[in-house]
C-alpha atoms as a PDB file:
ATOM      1  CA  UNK A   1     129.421 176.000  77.658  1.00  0.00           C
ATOM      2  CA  UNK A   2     127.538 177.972  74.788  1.00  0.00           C
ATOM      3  CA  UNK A   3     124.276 178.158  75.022  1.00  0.00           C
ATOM      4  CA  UNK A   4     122.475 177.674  71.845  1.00  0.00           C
ATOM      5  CA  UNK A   5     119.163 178.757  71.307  1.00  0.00           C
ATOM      6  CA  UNK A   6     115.994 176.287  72.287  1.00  0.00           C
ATOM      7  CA  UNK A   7     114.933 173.497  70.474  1.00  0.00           C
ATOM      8  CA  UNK A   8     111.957 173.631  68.398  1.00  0.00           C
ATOM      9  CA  UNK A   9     109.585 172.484  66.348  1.00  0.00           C
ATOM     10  CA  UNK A  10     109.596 172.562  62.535  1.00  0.00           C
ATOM     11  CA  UNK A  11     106.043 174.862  61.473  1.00  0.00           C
ATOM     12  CA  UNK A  12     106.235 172.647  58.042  1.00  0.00           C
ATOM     13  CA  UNK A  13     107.714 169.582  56.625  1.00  0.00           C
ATOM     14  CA  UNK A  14     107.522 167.833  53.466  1.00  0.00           C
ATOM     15  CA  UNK A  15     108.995 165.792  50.770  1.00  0.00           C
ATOM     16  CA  UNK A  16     109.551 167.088  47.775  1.00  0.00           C
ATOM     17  CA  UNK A  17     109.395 165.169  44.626  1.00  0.00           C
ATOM     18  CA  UNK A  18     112.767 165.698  42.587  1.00  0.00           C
ATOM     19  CA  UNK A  19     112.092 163.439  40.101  1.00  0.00           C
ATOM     20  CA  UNK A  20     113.753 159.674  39.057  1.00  0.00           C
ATOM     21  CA  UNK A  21     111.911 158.344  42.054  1.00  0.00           C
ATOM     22  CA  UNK A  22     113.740 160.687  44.872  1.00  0.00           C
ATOM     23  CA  UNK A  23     112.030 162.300  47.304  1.00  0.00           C
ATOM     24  CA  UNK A  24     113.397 164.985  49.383  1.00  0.00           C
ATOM     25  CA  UNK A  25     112.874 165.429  53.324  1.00  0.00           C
ATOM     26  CA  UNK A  26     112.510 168.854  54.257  1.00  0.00           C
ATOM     27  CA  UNK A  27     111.269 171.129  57.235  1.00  0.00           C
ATOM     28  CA  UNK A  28     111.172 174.695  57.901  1.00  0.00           C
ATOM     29  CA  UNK A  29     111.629 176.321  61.644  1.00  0.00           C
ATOM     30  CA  UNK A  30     111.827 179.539  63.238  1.00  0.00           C
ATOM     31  CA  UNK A  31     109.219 182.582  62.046  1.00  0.00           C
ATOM     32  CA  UNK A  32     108.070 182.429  58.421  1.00  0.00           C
ATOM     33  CA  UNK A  33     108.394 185.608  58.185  1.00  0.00           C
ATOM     34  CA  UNK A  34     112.368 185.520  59.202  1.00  0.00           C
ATOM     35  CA  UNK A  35     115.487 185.544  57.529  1.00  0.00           C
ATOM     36  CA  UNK A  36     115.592 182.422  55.329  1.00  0.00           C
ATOM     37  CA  UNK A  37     118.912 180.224  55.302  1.00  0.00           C
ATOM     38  CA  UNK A  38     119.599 177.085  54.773  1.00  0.00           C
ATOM     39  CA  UNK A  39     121.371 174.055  56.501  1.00  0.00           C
ATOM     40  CA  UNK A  40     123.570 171.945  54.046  1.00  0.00           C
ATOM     41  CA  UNK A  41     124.609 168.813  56.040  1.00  0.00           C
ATOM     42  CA  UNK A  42     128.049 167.269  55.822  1.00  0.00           C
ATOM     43  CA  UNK A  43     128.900 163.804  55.338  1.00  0.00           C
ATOM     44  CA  UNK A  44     128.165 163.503  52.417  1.00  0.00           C
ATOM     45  CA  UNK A  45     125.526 161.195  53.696  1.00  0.00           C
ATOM     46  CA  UNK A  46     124.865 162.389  57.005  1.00  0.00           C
ATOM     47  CA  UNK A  47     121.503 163.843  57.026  1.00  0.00           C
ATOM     48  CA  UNK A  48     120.646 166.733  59.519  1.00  0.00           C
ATOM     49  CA  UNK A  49     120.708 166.750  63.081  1.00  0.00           C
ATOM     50  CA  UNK A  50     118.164 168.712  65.401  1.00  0.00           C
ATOM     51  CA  UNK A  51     120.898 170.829  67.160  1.00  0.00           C
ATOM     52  CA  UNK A  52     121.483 172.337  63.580  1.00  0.00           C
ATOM     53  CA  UNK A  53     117.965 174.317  64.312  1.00  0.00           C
ATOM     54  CA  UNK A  54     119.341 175.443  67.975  1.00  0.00           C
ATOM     55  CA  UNK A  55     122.272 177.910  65.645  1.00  0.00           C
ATOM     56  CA  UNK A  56     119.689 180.274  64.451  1.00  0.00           C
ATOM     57  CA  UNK A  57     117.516 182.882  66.765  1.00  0.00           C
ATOM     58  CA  UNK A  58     114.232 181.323  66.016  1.00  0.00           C
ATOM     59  CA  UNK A  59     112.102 184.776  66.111  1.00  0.00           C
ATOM     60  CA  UNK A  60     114.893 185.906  63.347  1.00  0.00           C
ATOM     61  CA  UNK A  61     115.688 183.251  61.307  1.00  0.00           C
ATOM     62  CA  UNK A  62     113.205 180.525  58.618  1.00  0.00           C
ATOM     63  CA  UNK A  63     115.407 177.992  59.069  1.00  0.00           C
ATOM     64  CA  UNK A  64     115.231 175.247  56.291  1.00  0.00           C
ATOM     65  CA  UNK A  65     117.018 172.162  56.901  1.00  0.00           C
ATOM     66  CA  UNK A  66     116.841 169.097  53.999  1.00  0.00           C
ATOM     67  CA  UNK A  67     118.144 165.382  53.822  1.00  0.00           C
ATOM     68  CA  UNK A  68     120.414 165.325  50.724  1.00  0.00           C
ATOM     69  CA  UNK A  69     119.256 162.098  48.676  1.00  0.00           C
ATOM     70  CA  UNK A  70     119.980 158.711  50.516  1.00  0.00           C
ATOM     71  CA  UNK A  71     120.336 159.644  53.127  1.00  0.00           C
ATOM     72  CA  UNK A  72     117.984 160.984  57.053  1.00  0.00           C
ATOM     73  CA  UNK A  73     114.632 161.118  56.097  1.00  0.00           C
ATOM     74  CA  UNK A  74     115.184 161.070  52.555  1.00  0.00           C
ATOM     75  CA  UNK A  75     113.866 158.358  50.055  1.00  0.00           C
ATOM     76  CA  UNK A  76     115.003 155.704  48.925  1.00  0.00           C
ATOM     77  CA  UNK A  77     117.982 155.153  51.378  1.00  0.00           C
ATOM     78  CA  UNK A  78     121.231 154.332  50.336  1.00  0.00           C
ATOM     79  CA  UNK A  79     121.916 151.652  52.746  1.00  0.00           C
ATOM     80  CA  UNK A  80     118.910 149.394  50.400  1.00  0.00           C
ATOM     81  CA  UNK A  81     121.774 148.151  48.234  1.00  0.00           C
ATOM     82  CA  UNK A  82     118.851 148.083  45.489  1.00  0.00           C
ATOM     83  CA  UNK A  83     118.639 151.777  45.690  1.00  0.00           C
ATOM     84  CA  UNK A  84     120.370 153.433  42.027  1.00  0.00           C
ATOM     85  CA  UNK A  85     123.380 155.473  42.965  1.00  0.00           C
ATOM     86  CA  UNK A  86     123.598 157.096  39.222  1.00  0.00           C
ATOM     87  CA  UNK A  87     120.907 159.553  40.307  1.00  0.00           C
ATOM     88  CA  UNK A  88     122.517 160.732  43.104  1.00  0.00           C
ATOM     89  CA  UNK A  89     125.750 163.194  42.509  1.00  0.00           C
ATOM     90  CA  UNK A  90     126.510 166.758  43.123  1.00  0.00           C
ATOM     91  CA  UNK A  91     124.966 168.328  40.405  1.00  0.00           C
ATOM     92  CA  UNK A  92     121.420 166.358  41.736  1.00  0.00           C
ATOM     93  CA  UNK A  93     121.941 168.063  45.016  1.00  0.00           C
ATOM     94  CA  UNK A  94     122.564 171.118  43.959  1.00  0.00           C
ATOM     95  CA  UNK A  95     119.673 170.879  41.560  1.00  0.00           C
ATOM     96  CA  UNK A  96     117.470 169.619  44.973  1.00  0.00           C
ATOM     97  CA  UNK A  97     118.893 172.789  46.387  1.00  0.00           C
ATOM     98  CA  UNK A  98     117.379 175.562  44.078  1.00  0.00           C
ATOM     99  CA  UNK A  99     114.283 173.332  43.337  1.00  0.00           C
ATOM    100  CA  UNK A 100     113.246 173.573  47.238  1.00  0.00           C
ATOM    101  CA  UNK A 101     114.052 177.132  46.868  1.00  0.00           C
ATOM    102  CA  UNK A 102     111.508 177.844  43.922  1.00  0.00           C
ATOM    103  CA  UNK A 103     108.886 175.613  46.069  1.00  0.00           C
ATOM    104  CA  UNK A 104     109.197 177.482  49.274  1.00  0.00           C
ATOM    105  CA  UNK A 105     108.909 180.974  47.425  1.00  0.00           C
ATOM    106  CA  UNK A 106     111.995 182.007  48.987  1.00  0.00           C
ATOM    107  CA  UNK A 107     114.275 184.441  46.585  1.00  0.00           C
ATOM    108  CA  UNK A 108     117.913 184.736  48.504  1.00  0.00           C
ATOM    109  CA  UNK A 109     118.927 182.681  51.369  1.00  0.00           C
ATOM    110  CA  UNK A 110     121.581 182.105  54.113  1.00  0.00           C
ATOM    111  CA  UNK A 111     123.500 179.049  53.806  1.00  0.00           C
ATOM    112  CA  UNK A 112     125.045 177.267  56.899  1.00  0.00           C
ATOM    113  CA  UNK A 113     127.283 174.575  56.245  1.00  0.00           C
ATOM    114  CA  UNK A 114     130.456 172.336  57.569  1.00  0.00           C
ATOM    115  CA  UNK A 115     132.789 169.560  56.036  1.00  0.00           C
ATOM    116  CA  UNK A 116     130.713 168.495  53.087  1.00  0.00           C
ATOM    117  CA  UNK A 117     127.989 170.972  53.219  1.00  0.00           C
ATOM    118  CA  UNK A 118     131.178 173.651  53.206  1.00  0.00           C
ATOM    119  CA  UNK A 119     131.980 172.368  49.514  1.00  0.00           C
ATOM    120  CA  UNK A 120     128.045 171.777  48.473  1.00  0.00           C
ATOM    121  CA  UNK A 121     127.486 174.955  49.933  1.00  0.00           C
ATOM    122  CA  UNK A 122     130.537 176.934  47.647  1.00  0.00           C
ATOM    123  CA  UNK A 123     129.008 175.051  44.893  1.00  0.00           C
ATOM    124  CA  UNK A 124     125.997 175.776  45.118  1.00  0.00           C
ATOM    125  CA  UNK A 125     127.324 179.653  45.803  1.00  0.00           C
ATOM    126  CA  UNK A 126     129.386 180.054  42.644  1.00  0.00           C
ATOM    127  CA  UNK A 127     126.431 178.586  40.612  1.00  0.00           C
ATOM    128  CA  UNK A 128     123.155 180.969  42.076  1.00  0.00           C
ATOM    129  CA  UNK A 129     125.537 183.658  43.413  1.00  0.00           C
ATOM    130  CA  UNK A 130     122.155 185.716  43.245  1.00  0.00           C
ATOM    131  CA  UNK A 131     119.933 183.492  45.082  1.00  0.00           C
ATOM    132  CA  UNK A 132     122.768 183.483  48.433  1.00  0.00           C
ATOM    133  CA  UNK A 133     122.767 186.401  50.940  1.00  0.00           C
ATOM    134  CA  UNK A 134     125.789 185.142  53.379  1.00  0.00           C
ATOM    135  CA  UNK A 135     127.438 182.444  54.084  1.00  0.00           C
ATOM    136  CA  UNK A 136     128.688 180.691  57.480  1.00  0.00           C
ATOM    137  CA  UNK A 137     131.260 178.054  56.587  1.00  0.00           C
ATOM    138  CA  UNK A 138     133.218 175.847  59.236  1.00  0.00           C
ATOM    139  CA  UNK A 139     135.272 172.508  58.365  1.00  0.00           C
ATOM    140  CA  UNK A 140     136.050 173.996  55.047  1.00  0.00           C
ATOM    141  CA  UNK A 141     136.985 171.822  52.500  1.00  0.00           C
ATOM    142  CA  UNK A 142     136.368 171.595  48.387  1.00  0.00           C
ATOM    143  CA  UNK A 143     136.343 168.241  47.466  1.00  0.00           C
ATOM    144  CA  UNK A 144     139.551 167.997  45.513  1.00  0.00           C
ATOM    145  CA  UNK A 145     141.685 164.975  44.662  1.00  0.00           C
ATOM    146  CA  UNK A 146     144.450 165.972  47.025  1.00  0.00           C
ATOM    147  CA  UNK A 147     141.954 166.305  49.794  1.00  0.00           C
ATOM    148  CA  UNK A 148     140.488 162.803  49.367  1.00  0.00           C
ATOM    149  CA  UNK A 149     144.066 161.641  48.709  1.00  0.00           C
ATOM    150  CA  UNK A 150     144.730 163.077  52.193  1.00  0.00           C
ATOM    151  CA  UNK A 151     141.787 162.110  53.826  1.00  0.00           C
ATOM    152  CA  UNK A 152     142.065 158.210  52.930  1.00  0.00           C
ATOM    153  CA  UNK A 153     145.572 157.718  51.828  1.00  0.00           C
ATOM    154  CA  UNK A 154     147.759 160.624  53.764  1.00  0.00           C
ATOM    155  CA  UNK A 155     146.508 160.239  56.929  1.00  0.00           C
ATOM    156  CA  UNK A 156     148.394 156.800  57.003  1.00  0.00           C
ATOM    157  CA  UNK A 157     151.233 158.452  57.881  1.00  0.00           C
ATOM    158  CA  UNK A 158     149.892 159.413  61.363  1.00  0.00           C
ATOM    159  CA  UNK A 159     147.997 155.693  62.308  1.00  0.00           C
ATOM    160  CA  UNK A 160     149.889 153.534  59.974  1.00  0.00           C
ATOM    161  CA  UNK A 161     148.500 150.427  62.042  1.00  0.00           C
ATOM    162  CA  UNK A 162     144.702 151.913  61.309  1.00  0.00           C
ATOM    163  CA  UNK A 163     144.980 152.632  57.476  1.00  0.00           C
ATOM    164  CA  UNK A 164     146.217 149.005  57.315  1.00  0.00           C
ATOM    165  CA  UNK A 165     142.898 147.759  59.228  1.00  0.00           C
ATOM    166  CA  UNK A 166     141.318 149.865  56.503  1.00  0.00           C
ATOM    167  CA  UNK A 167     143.281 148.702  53.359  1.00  0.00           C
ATOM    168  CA  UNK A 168     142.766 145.210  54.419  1.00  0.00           C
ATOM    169  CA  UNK A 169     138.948 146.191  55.433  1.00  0.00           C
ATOM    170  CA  UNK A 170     138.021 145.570  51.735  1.00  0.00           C
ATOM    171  CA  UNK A 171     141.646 143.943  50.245  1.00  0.00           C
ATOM    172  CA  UNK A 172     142.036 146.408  47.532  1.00  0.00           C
ATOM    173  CA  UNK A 173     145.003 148.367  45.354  1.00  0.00           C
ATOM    174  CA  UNK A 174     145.882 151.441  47.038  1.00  0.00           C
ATOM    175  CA  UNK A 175     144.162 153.413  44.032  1.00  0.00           C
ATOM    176  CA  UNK A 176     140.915 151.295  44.075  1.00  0.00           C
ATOM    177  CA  UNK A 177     141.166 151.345  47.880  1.00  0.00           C
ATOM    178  CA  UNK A 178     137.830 154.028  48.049  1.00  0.00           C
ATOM    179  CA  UNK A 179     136.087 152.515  44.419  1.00  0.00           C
ATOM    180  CA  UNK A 180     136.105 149.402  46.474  1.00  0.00           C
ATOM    181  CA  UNK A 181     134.519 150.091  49.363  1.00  0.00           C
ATOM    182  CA  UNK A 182     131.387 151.861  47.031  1.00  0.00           C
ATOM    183  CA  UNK A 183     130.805 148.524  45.375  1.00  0.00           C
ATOM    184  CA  UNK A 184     131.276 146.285  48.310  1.00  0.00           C
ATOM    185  CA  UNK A 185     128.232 148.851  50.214  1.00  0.00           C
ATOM    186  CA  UNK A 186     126.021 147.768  47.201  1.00  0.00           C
ATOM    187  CA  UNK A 187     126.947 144.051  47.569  1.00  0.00           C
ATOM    188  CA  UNK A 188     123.321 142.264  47.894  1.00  0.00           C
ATOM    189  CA  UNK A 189     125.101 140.487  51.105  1.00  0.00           C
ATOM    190  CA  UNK A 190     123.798 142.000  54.559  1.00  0.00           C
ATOM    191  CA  UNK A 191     127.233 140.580  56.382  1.00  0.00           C
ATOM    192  CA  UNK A 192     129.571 142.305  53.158  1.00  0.00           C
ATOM    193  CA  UNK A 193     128.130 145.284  53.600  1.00  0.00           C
ATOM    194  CA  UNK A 194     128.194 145.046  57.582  1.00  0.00           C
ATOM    195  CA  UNK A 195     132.204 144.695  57.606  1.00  0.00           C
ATOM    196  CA  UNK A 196     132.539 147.458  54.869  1.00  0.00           C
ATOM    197  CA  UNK A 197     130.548 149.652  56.571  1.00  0.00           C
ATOM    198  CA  UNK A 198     132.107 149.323  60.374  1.00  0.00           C
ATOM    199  CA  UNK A 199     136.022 149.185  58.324  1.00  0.00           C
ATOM    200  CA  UNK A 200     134.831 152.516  56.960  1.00  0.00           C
ATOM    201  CA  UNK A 201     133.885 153.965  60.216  1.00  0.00           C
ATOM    202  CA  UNK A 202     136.351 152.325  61.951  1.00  0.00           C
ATOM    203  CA  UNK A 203     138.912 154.832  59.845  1.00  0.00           C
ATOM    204  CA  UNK A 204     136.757 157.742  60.026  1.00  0.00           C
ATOM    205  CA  UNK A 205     136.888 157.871  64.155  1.00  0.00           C
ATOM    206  CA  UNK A 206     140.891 157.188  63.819  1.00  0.00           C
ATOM    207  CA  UNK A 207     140.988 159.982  62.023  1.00  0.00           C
ATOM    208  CA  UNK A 208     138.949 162.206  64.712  1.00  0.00           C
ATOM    209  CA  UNK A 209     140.644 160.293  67.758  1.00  0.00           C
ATOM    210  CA  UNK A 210     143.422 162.769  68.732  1.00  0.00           C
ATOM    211  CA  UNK A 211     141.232 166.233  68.418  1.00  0.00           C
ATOM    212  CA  UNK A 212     141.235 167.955  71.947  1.00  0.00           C
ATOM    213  CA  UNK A 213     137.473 167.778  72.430  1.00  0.00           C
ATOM    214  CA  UNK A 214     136.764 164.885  70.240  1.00  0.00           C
ATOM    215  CA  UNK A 215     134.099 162.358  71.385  1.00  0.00           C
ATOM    216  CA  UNK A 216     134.652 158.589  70.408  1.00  0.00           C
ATOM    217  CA  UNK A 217     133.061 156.207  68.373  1.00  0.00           C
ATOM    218  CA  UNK A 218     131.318 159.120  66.351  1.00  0.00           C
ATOM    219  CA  UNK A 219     131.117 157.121  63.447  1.00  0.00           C
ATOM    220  CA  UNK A 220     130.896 153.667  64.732  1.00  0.00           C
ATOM    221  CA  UNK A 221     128.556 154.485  66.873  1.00  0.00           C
ATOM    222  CA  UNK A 222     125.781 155.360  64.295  1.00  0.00           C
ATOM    223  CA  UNK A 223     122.707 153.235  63.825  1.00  0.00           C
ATOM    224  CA  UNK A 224     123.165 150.707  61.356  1.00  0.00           C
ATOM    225  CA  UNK A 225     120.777 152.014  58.854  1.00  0.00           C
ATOM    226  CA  UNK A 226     122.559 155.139  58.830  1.00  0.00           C
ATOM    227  CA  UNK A 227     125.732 154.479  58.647  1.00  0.00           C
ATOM    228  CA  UNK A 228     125.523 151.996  55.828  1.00  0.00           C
ATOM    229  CA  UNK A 229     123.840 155.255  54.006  1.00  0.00           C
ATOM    230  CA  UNK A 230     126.594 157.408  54.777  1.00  0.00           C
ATOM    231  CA  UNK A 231     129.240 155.147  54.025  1.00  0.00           C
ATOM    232  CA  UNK A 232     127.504 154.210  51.028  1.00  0.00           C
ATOM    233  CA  UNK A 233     127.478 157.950  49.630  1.00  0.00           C
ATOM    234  CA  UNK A 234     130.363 158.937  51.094  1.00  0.00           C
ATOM    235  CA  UNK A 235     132.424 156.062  49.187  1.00  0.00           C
ATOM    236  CA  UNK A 236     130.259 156.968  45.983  1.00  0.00           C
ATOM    237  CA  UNK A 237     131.150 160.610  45.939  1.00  0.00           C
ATOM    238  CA  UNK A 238     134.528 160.307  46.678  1.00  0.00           C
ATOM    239  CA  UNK A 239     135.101 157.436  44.074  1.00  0.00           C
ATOM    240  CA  UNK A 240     133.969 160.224  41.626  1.00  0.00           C
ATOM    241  CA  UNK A 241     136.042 162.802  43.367  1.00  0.00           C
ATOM    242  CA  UNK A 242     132.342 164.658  44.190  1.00  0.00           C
ATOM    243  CA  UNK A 243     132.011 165.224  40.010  1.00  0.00           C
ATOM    244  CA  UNK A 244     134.391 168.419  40.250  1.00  0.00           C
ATOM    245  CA  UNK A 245     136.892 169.423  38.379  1.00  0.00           C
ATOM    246  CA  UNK A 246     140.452 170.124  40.236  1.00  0.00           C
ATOM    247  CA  UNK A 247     140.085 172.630  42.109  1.00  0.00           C
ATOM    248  CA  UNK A 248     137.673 174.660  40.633  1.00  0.00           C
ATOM    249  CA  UNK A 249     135.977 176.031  43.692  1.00  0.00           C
ATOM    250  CA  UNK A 250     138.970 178.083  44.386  1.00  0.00           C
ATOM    251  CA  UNK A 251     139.288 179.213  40.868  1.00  0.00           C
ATOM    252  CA  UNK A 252     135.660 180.533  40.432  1.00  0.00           C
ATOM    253  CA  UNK A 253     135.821 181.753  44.248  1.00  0.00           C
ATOM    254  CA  UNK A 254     135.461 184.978  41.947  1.00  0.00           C
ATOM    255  CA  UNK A 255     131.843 184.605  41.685  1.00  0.00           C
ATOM    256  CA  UNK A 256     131.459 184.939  45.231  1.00  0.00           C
ATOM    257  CA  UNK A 257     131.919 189.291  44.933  1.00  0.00           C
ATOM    258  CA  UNK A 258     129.976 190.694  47.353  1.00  0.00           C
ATOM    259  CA  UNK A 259     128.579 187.746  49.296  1.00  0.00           C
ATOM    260  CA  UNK A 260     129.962 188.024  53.025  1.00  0.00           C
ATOM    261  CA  UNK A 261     131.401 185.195  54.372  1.00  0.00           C
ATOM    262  CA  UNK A 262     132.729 183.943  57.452  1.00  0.00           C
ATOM    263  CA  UNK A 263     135.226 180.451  57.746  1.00  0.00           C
ATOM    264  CA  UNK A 264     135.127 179.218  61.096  1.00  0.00           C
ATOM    265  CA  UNK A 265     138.615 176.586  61.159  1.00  0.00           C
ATOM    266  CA  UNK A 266     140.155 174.278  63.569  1.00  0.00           C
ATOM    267  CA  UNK A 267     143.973 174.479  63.894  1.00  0.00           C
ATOM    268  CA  UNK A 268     144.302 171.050  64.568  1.00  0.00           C
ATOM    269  CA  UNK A 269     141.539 169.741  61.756  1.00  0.00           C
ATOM    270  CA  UNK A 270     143.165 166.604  60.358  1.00  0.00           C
ATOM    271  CA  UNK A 271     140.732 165.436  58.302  1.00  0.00           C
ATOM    272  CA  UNK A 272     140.320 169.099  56.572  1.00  0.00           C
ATOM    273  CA  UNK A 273     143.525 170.912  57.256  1.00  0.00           C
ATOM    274  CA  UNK A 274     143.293 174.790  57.165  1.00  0.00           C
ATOM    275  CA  UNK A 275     145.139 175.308  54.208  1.00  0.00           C
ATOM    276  CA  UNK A 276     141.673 175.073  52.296  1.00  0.00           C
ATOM    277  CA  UNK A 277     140.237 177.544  54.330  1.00  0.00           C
ATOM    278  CA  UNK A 278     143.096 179.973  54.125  1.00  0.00           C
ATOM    279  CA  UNK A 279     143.319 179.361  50.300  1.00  0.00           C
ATOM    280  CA  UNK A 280     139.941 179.998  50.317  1.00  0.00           C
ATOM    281  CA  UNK A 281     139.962 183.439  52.118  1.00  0.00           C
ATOM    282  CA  UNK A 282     143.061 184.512  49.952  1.00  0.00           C
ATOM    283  CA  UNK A 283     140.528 183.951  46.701  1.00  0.00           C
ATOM    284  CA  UNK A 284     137.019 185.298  48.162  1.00  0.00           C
ATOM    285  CA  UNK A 285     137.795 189.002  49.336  1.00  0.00           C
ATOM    286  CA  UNK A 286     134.091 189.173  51.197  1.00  0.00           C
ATOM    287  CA  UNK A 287     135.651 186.412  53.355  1.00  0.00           C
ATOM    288  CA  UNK A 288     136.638 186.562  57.209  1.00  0.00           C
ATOM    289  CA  UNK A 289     138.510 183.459  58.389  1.00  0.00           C
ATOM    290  CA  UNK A 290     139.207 182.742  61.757  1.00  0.00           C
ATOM    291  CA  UNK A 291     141.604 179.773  63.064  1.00  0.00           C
ATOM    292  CA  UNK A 292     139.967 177.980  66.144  1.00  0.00           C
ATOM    293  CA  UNK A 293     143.170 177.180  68.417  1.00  0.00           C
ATOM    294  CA  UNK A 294     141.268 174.700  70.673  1.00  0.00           C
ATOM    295  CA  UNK A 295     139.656 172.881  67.818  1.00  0.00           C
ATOM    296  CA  UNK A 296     139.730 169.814  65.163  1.00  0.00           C
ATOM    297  CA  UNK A 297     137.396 168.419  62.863  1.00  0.00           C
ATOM    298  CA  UNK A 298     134.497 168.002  64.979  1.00  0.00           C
ATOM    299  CA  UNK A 299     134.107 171.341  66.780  1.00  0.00           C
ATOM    300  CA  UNK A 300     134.971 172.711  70.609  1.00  0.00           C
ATOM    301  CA  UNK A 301     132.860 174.798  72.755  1.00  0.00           C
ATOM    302  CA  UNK A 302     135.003 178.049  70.509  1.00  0.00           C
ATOM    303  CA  UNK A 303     133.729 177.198  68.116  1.00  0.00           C
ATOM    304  CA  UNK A 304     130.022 176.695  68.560  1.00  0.00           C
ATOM    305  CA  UNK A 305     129.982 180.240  69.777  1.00  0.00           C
ATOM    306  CA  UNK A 306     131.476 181.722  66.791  1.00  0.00           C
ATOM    307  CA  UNK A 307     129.148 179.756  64.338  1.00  0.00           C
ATOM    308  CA  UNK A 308     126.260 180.846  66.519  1.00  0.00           C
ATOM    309  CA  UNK A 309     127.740 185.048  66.932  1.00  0.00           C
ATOM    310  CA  UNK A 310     127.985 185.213  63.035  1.00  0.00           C
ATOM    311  CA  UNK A 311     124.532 183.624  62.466  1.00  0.00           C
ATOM    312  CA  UNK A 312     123.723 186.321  65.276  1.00  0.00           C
ATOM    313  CA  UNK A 313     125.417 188.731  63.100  1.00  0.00           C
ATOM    314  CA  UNK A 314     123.336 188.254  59.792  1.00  0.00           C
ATOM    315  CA  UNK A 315     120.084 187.851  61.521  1.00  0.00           C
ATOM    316  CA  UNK A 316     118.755 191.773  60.975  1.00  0.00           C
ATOM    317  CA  UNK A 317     120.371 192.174  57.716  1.00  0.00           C
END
């Protein structure tokens, strides 16, 4: 197995105040005086993990991790059904983003991403180009409509008998199927939103359940107050197709001249197949993909070490 590096302790946390009532978990780890980059979580709705630290050579790296609104440590959480979704979409986060940049004093920084963070993190990229050094991308994806289509309607086609426990999970239209599921997680009902949330999930580990090193019950398995926040967001962003145009992370990959990258992809990544990530490499000429052939979705040992050697790499520059 990889060995990561230790676990420690964050040297500061806070919450920063972004305004409209949101306040903003954050924690710095490592030196001070290191490298700074940033974790963007997936989900969306996830919240960091403490193994996101153990990537980056602490006497090398400031490591800044941050809850995205709604969700971790983050206030107010998404899973209080009276919390107001209409201040939380991408251009907030991104927003949150450079905000906790300007109030940490940091001027370019690292950003470390996967899934979701991979398309906050482009995003965020093609907006500050100048404020990003590198970037360390696995689970690519970009939010478009044909990837949510995929992700929630496409996959049928594998685990027809699933998407049918997951159509039925909320008894909606094909093309209200995910709008759906966002109201039902704001329903003031505890047991409605119990059986939206565990449908949701339910369809999320199908989706994971073949990958060669997957674990079960990923998404099931999550405390309750957390996974009614991710489901909550996750139905919310993807109900608004994540407030992006069609495709237009790929069209302004332009704007990402001259910052290296490196895209870390499983072959067999159902939920996010490659194409992105090759598309994405074919557009953004400072870009080195490489194809994981023992991986899906979630990650193998391969491909721990490679997000950990090209954090490795960027750590003196």
């Amino acid at each position: 197995m990889t060995d990561l590096y230790p676990q420690t302790d964050p040297y500061e946390t806070g919450m920063l105040d972004v305004g409209e009532g949101n306040l903003i978990y954050w924690e710095a780890c490592g030196t001070p005086d290191g490298k700074p980059a940033l974790v963007v979580h997936g989900g969306p709705g996830f919240g960091f993990t403490p193994e996101h630290r153990q990537y980056f050579d602490p006497e090398r790296y400031q490591v800044i991790l941050f809850d995205q609104r709604g969700c971790g440590r983050s206030k107010p959480p998404a899973s209080d059904p009276e919390t107001d979704m209409r201040q939380n979409t991408t251009d907030h986060l991104l927003a949150d983003m450079e905000q906790l940049r300007e109030h940490l004093g940091i001027d370019r920084w690292l950003l470390f991403g996967g899934s979701w963070g991979a398309t906050l993190s482009l995003a965020y990229a093609e907006g500050h180009p100048q404020r990003v050094s590198e970037i360390v991308l696995s689970g690519v994806t970009t939010t478009r409509p044909t990837e949510i289509e995929w992700l929630y309607h496409g996959l049928a086609r594998f685990f027809p008998e699933a998407w049918e426990r997951f159509r039925e999970g909320v008894d909606a239209e094909d093309n209200e199927l995910i709008a759906t599921y966002a109201r039902r997680m704001a329903d003031p009902d505890p047991e409605v939103r119990r059986r939206t949330a565990d449908a949701w999930c339910a369809w999320e580990d199908t989706v994971i359940s073949e990958e060669l090193d997957g674990t079960a019950d990923v998404f099931g398995g999550l405390p309750r107050d957390k996974k009614h926040s991710f489901v909550r967001i996750a139905a919310h962003y993807f109900a608004h197709r994540a407030w992006l145009d069609d495709g237009v992370l790929l069209q302004n990959a332009d704007r990402l001249a001259g910052i290296p990258g490196v895209l870390i992809h499983g072959r067999f990544d159902l939920a996010a197949p490659l194409g992105t990530a090759w598309e994405l490499n074919r557009q953004w000429s400072d870009s080195e993909l490489t194809v994981v052939e023992d991986s899906g979705h979630t990650g193998s040992d391969t491909m721990t070490k490679l997000k950990r050697d090209a954090l490795d790499s960027f750590a003196g520059k």
